[in-house]
C-alpha atoms as a PDB file:
ATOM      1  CA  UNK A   1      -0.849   5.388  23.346  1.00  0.00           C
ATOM      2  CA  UNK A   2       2.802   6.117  21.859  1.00  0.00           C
ATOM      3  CA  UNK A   3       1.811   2.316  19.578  1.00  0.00           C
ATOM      4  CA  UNK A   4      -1.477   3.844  18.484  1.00  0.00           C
ATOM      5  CA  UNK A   5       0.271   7.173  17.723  1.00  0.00           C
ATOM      6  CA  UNK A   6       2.647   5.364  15.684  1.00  0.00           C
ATOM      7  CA  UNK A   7       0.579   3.564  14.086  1.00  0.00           C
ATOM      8  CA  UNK A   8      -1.936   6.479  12.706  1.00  0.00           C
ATOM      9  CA  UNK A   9       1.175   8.331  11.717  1.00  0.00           C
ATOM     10  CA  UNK A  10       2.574   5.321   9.186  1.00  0.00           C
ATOM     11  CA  UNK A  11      -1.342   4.759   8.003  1.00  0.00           C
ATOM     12  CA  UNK A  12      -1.745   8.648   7.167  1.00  0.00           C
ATOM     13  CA  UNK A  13       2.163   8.332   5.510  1.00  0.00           C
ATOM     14  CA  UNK A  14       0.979   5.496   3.579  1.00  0.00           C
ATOM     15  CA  UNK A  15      -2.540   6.902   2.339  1.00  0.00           C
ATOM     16  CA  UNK A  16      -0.213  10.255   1.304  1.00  0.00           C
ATOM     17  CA  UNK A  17       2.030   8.117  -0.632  1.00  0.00           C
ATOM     18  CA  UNK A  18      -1.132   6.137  -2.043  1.00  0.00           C
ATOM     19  CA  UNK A  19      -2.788   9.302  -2.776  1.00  0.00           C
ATOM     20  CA  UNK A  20       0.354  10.808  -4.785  1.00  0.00           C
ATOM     21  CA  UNK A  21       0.802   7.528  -7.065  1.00  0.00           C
ATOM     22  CA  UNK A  22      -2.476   7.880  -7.974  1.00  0.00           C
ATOM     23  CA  UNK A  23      -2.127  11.333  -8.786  1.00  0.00           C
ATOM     24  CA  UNK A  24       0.964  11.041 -10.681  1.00  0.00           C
ATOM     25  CA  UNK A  25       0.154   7.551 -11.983  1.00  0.00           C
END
């Protein structure tokens, strides 16, 4: 449980980050 929980948390971090390059790139 606490893996999968970590896990979700750095996918939805990187998909933010993804999702603000391409809306500043």
């Amino acid at each position: 449980q606490k893996s999968s929980g970590a896990d979700g948390e750095r996918l939805r971090e990187a998909a933010n980050i993804n999702k603000s390059l391409s809306t500043l790139g």
